[in-house]
Every structure is written in C-alpha cells, then in structure tokens.
C-alpha atoms as a PDB file:
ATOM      1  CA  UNK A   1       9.383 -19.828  -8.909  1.00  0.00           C
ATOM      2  CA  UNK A   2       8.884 -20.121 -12.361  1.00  0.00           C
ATOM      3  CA  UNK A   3       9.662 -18.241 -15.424  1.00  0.00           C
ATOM      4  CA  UNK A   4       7.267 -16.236 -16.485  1.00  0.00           C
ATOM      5  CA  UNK A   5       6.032 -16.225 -20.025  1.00  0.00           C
ATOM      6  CA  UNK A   6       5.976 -13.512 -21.859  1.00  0.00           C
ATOM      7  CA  UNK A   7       2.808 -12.127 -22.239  1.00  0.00           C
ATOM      8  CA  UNK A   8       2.281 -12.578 -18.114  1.00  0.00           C
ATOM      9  CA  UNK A   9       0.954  -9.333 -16.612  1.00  0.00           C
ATOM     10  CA  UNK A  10       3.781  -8.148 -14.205  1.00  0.00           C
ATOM     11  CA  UNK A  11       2.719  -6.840 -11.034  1.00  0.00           C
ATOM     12  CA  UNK A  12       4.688  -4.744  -7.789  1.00  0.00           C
ATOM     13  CA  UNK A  13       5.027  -4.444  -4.119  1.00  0.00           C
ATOM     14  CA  UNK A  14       4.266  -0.529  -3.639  1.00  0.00           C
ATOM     15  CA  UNK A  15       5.722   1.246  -0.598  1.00  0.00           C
ATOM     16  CA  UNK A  16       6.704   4.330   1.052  1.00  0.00           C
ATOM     17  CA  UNK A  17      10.185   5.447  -0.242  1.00  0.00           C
ATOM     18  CA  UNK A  18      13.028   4.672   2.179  1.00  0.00           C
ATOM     19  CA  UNK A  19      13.520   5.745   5.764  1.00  0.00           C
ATOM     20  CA  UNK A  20      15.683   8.635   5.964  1.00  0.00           C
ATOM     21  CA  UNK A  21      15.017  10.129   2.257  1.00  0.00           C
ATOM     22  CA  UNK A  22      14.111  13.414   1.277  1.00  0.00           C
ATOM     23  CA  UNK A  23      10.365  12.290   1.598  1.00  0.00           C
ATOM     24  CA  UNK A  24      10.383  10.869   4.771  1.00  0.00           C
ATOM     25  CA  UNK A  25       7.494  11.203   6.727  1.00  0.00           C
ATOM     26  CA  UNK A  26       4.909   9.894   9.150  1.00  0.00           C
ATOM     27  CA  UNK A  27       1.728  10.856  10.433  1.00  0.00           C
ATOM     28  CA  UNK A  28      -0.446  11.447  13.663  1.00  0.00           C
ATOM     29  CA  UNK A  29      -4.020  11.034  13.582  1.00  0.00           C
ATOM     30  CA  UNK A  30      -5.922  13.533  15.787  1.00  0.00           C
ATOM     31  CA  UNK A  31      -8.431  12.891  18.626  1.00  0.00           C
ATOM     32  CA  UNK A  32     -11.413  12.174  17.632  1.00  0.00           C
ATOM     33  CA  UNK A  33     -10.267   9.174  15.466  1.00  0.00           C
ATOM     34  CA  UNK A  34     -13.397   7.263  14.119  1.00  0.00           C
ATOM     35  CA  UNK A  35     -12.855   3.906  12.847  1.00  0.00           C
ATOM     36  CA  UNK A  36     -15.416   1.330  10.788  1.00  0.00           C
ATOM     37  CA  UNK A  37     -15.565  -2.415  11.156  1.00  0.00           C
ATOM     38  CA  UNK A  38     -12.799  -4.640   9.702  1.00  0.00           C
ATOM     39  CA  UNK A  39     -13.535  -6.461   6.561  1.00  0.00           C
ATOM     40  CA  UNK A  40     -14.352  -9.872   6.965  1.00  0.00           C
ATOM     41  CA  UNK A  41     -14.138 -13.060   4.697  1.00  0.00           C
ATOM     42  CA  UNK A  42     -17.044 -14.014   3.395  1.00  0.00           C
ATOM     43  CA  UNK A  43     -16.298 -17.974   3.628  1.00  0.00           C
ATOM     44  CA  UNK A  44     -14.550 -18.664   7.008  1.00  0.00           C
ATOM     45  CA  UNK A  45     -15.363 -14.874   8.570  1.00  0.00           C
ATOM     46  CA  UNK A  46     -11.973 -14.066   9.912  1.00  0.00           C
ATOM     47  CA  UNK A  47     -10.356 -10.864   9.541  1.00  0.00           C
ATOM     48  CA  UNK A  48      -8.518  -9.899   6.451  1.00  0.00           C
ATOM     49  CA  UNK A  49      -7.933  -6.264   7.042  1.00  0.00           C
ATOM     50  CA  UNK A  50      -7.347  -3.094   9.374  1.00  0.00           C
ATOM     51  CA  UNK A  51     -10.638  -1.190  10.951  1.00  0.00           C
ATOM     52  CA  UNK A  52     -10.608   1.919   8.194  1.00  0.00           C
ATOM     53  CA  UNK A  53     -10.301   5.362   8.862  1.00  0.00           C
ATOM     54  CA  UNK A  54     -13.205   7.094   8.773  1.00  0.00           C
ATOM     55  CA  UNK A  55     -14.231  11.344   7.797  1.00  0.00           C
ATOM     56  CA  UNK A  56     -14.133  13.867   9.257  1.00  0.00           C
ATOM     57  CA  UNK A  57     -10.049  13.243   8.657  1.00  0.00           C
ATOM     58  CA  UNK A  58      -7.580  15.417  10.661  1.00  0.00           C
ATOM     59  CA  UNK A  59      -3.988  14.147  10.707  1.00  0.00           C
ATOM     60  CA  UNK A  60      -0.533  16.245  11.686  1.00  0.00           C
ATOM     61  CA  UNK A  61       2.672  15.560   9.690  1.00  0.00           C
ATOM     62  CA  UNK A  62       5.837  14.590  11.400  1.00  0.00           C
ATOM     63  CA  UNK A  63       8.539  15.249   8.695  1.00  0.00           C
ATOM     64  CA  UNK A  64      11.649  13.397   8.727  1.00  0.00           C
ATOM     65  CA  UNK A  65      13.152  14.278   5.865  1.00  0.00           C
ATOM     66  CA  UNK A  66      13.002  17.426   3.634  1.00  0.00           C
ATOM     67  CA  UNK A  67       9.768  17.520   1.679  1.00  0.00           C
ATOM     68  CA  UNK A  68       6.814  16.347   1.833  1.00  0.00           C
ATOM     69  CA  UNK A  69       5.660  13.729  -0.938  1.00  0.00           C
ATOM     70  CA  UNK A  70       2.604  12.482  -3.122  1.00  0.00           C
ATOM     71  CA  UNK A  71       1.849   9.373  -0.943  1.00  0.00           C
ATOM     72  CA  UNK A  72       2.098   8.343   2.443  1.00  0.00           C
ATOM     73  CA  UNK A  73       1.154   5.408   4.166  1.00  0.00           C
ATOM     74  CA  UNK A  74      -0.843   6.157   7.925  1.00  0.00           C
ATOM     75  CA  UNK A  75      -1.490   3.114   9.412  1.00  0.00           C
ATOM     76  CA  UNK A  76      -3.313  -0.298   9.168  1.00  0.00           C
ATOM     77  CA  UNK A  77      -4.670   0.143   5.513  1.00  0.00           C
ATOM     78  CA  UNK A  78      -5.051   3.987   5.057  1.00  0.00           C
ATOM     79  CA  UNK A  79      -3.133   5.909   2.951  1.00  0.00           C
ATOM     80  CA  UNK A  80      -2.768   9.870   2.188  1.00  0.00           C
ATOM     81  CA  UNK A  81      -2.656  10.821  -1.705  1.00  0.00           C
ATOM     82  CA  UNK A  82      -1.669  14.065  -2.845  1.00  0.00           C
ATOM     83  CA  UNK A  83      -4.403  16.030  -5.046  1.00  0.00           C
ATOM     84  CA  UNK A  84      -1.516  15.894  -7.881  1.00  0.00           C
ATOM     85  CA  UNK A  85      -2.262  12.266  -7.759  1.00  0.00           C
ATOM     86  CA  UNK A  86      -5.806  11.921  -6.956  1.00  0.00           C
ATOM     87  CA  UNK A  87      -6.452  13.876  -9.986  1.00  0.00           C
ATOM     88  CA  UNK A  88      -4.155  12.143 -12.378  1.00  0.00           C
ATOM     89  CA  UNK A  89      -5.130   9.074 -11.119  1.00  0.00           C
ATOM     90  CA  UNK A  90      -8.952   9.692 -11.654  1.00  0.00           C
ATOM     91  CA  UNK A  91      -8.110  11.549 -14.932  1.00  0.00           C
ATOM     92  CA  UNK A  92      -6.747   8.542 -16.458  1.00  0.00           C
ATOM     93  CA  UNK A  93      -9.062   6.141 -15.984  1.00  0.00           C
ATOM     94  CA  UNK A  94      -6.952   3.939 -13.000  1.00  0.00           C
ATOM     95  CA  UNK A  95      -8.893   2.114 -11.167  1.00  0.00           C
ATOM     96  CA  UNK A  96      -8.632   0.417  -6.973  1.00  0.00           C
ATOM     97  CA  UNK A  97      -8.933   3.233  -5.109  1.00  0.00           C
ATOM     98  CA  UNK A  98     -11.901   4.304  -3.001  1.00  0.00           C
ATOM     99  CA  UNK A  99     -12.635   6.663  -0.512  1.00  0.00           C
ATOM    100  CA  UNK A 100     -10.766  10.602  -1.539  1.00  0.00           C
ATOM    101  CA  UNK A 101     -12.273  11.914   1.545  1.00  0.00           C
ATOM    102  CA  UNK A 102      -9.931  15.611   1.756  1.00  0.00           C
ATOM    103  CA  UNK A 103      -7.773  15.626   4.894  1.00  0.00           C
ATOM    104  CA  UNK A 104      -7.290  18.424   7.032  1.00  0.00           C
ATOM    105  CA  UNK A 105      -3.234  18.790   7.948  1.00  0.00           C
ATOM    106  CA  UNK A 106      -3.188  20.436  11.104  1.00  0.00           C
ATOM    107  CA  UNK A 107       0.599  20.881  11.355  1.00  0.00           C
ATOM    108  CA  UNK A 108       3.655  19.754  10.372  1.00  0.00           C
ATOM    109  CA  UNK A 109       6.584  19.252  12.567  1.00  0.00           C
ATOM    110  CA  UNK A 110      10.095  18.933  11.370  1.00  0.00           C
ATOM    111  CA  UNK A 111      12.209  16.375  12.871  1.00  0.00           C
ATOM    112  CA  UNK A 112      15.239  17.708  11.538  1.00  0.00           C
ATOM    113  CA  UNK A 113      17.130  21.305  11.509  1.00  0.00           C
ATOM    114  CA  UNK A 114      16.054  23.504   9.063  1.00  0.00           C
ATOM    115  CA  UNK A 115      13.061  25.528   7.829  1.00  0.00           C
ATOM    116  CA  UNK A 116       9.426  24.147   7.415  1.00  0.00           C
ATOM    117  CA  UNK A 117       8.089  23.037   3.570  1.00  0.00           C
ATOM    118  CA  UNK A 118       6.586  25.880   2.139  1.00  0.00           C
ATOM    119  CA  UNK A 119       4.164  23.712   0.275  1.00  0.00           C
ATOM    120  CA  UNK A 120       1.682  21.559   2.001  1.00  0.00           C
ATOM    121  CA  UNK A 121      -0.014  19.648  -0.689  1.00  0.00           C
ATOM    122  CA  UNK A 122      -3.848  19.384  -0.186  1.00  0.00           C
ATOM    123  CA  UNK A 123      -4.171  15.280   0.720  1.00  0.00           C
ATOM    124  CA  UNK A 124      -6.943  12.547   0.377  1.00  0.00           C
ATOM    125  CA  UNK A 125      -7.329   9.933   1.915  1.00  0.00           C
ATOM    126  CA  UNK A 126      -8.044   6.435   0.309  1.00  0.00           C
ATOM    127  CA  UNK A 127      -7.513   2.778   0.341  1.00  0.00           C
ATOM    128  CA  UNK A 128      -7.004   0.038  -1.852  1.00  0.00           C
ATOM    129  CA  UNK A 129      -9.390  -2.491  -3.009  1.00  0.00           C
ATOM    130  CA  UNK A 130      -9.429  -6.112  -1.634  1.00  0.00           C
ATOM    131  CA  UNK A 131      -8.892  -7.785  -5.119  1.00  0.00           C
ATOM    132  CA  UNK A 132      -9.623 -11.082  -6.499  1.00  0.00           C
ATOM    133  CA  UNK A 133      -6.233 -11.857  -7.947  1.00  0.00           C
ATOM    134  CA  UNK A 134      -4.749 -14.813  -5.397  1.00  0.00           C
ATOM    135  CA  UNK A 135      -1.179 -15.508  -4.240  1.00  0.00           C
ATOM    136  CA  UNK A 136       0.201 -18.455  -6.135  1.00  0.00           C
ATOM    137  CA  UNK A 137       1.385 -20.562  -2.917  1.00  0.00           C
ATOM    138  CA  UNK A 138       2.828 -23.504  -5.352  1.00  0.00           C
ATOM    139  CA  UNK A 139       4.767 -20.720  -7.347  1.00  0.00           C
ATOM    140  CA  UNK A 140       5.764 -18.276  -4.210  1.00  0.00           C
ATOM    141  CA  UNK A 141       8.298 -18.261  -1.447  1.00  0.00           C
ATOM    142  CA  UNK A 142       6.260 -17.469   1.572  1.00  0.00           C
ATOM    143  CA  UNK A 143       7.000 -19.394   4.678  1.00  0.00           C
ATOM    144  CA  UNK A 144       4.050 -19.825   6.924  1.00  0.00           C
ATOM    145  CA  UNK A 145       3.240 -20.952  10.524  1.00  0.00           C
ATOM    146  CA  UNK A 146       1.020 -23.421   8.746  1.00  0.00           C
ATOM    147  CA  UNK A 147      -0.233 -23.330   5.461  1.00  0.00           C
ATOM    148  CA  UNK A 148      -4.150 -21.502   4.988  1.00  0.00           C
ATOM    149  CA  UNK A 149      -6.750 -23.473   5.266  1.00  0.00           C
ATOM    150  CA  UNK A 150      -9.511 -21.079   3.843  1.00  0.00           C
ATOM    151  CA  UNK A 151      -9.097 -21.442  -0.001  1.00  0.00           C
ATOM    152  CA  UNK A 152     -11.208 -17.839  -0.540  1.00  0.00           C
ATOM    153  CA  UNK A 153      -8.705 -15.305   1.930  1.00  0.00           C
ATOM    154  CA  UNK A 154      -5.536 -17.773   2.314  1.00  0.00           C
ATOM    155  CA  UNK A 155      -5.146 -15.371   5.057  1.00  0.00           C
ATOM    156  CA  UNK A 156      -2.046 -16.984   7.481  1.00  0.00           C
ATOM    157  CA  UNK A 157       0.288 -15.939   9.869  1.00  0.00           C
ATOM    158  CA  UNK A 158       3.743 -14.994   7.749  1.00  0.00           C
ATOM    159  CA  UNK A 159       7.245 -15.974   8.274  1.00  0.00           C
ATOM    160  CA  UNK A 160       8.770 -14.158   5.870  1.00  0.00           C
ATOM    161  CA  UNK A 161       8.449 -13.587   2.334  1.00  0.00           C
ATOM    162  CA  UNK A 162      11.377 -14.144  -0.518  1.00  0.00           C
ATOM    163  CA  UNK A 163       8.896 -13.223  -3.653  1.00  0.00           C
ATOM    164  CA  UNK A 164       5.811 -14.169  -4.939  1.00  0.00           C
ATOM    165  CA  UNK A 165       3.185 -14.617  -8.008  1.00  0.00           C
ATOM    166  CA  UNK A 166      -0.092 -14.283  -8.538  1.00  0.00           C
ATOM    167  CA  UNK A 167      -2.304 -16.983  -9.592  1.00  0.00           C
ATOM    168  CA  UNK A 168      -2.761 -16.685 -13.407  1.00  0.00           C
ATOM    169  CA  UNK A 169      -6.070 -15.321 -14.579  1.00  0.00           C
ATOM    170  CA  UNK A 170      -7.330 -14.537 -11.181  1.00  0.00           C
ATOM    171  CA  UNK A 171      -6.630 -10.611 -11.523  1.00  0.00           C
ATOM    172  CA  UNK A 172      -9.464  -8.816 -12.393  1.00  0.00           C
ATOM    173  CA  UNK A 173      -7.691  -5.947 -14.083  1.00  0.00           C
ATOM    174  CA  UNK A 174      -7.650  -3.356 -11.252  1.00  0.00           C
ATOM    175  CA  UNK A 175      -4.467  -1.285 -11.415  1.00  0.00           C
ATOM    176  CA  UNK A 176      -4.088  -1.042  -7.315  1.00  0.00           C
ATOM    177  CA  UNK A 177      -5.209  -3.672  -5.039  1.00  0.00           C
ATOM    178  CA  UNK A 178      -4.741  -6.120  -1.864  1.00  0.00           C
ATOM    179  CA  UNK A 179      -4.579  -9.587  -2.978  1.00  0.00           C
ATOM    180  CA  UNK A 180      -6.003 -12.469  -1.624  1.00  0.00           C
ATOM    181  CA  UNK A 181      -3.527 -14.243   0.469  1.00  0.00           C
ATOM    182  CA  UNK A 182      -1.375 -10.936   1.165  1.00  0.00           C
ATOM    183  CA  UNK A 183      -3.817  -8.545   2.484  1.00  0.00           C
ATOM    184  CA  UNK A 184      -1.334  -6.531   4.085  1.00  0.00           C
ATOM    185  CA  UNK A 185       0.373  -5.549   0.841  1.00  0.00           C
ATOM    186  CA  UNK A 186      -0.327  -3.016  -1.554  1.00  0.00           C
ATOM    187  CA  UNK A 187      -0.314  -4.570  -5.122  1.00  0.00           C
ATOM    188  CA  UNK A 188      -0.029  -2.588  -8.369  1.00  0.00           C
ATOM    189  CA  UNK A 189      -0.375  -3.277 -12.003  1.00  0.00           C
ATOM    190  CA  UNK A 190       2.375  -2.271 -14.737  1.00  0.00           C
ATOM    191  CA  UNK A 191      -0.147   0.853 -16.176  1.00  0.00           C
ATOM    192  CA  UNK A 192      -0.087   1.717 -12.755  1.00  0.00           C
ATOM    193  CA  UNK A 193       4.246   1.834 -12.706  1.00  0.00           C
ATOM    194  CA  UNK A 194       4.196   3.429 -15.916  1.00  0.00           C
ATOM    195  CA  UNK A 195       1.487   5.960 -14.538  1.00  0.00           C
ATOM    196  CA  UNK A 196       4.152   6.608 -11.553  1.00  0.00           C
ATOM    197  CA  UNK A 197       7.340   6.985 -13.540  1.00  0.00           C
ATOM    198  CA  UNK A 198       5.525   8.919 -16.294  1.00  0.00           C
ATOM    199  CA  UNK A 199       4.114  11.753 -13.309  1.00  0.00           C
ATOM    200  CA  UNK A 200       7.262  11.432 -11.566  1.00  0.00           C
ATOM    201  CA  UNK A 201       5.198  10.899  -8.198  1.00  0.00           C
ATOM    202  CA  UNK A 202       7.355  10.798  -4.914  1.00  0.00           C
ATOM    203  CA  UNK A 203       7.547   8.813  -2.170  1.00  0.00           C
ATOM    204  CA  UNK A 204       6.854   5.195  -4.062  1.00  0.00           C
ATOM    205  CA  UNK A 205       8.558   2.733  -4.359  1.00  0.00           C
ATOM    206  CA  UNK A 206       7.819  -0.331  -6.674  1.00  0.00           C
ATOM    207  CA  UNK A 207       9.356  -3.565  -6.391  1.00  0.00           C
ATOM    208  CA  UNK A 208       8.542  -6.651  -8.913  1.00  0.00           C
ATOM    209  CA  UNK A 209       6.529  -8.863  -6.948  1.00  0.00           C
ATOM    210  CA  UNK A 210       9.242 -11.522  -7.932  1.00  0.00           C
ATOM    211  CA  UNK A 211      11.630 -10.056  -6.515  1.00  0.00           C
ATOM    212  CA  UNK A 212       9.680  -8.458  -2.937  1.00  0.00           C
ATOM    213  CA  UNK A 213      11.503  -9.533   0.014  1.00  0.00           C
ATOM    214  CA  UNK A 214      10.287  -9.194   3.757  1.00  0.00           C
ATOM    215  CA  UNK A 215      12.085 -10.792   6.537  1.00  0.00           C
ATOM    216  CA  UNK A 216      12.040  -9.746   9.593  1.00  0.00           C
ATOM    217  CA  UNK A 217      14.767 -11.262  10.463  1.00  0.00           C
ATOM    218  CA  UNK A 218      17.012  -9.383   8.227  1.00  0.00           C
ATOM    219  CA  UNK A 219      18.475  -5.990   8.895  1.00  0.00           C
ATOM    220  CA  UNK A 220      16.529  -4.222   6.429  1.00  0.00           C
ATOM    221  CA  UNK A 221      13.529  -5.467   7.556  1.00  0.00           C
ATOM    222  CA  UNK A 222      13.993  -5.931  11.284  1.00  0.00           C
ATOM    223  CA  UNK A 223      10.821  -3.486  13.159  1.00  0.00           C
END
C-alpha cells in the first residue's frame, strides 16, 4: 500500500483482547434464541451479514480468564457492551451503534480454579452499523477466491488478509462501523481509540487497519 498523507483519517481493526488474558471470555445464548433476517445488498441481494440477535436477550458467561470485561463479542455480528461503555459512549456523542437492548446474565461459569467475579457488569447488547466507507482493493492486501463483482458490497470469499485501506472520502464519519467489502470486521475511527484509551475500557483491542493481519494459515490465526 501506499503512504498515507498526513491529514488521512486513520482507522482500526477492533477485537476481543487475546485468548487466555485476564478478560477472557465467551458466551452462551439461552433457549429461546430469536433471530431477524440477514441484511441484504441492495444491488446484487446477496448476504452481507449474520441473522441479528433479537430481545428478549438472555446469555450465560463462560469465563476463561479472571474478570469479566467492557466488551465481548457473541457471535455472527452481536456484541455485549458494558453499561460503563454504553453510557460513555452515548454521553459523548459517538456514533455506529444501534440496538442497547439490556441483557439478562443468567450465570457465569468459571473455566478456571478460583473464586467467581464479584462484579457482573449490567450488559447491552448492540451492533455496528453497515457503513459506507469501502475497502480500497487497489491499495489493500486481500487475497480473494476471485475478485467481487458487485461494486456496492464487494462482498467475496477471503483468503487472507495482510492490511488494508479504505477508499478515500467514502467514510461517512461514523466512529464504529462494518465496511463495505469487509463486513465481517468491526471498523473504528481514531475518536473512537482515543475514546478507548482515555476510559481505559477492557477487553479491546485496536489494530491500525494497515497493519491488520488474518491468515488462517498462520498460527495465530489458525481456527
């Protein structure tokens, strides 16, 4: 890729911090699990996301490491927010996140010896915006099956990715978002990594999109 100039927005990968640290943790959605129609694209009508969640929400924690964090990711596109962050988040004016439906934790089991959190943090659940910002496929290293052929989703079987940009002037300002092209990753702006740092949330972890690397078939990214 490219350098980038200057005055470029900068954008990350966000995550769930690392298997096997202190925030480790996964959950298990309870019967009865209702889920709504994926999103479709509105040119070529193929899928470009998960079937969401939908209320009444009732999830148990499996805990893996020792505490229990501000975000965690569930499954397809749903994610669990802590009220610490749903409130900061709203408070300041941040904007790609829909939904804050509360969740209703009906346990949490520890994987490892030792005693149970004594906190459970009151969670939401929410998911990102599909955004308009675009993956720059002249200016990113994503190997494909075959390249998209629907210029409004770019949606394609990946290979593997070894970074990526966004197409300049595409983004439409929103501080958390899917973009087109890479539905399956959670995009944030830099108010939105300053916003992290500055609350000290846990369980996140940013990565420069320039710098995001998924390969399956490397080590740290074998499933």
């Amino acid at each position: 890729m490219g350098s980038e100039s200057p005055t470029t927005p900068r954008f990350f990968v966000l995550e769930k911090g690392l298997l096997g640290s202190r925030y480790d943790v996964e959950v298990d959605e309870f019967e009865p699990v209702n889920h709504g129609e994926a999103a479709r694209c509105p040119r070529c009508n193929g899928a470009i996301g998960m079937r969401p969640w939908l209320p009444p929400h009732r999830a148990g924690l499996v805990l893996h490491g020792e505490e229990l964090g501000d975000f965690i990711k569930v499954s397809g596109h749903d994610l669990l927010v802590s009220e610490r962050l749903a409130q900061a988040f709203r408070a300041e004016g941040l904007t790609g996140l829909d939904g804050f439906h509360p969740v209703e934790v009906v346990r949490v089991h520890r994987k490892r010896r030792g005693p149970k959190p004594t906190l459970i943090p009151r969670y939401l659940a929410v998911t990102a915006c599909f955004g308009r910002a675009a993956v720059d496929l002249a200016r990113s290293r994503i190997r494909y099956d075959e390249p998209p052929t629907c210029e409004e989703c770019r949606y394609m079987h990946k290979e593997a990715i070894h970074g990526f940009s966004l197409e300049p002037c595409s983004w439409q300002g929103e501080d958390i978002f899917r973009p087109r092209g890479l539905y399956g990753s959670l995009v944030v702006s830099e108010r939105f990594e300053r916003f992290v740092a500055r609350h000290e949330f846990t369980n996140m972890r940013l990565t420069p999109t320039e710098q995001y690397v998924w390969d399956p078939l490397t080590p740290q990214d074998a499933k």
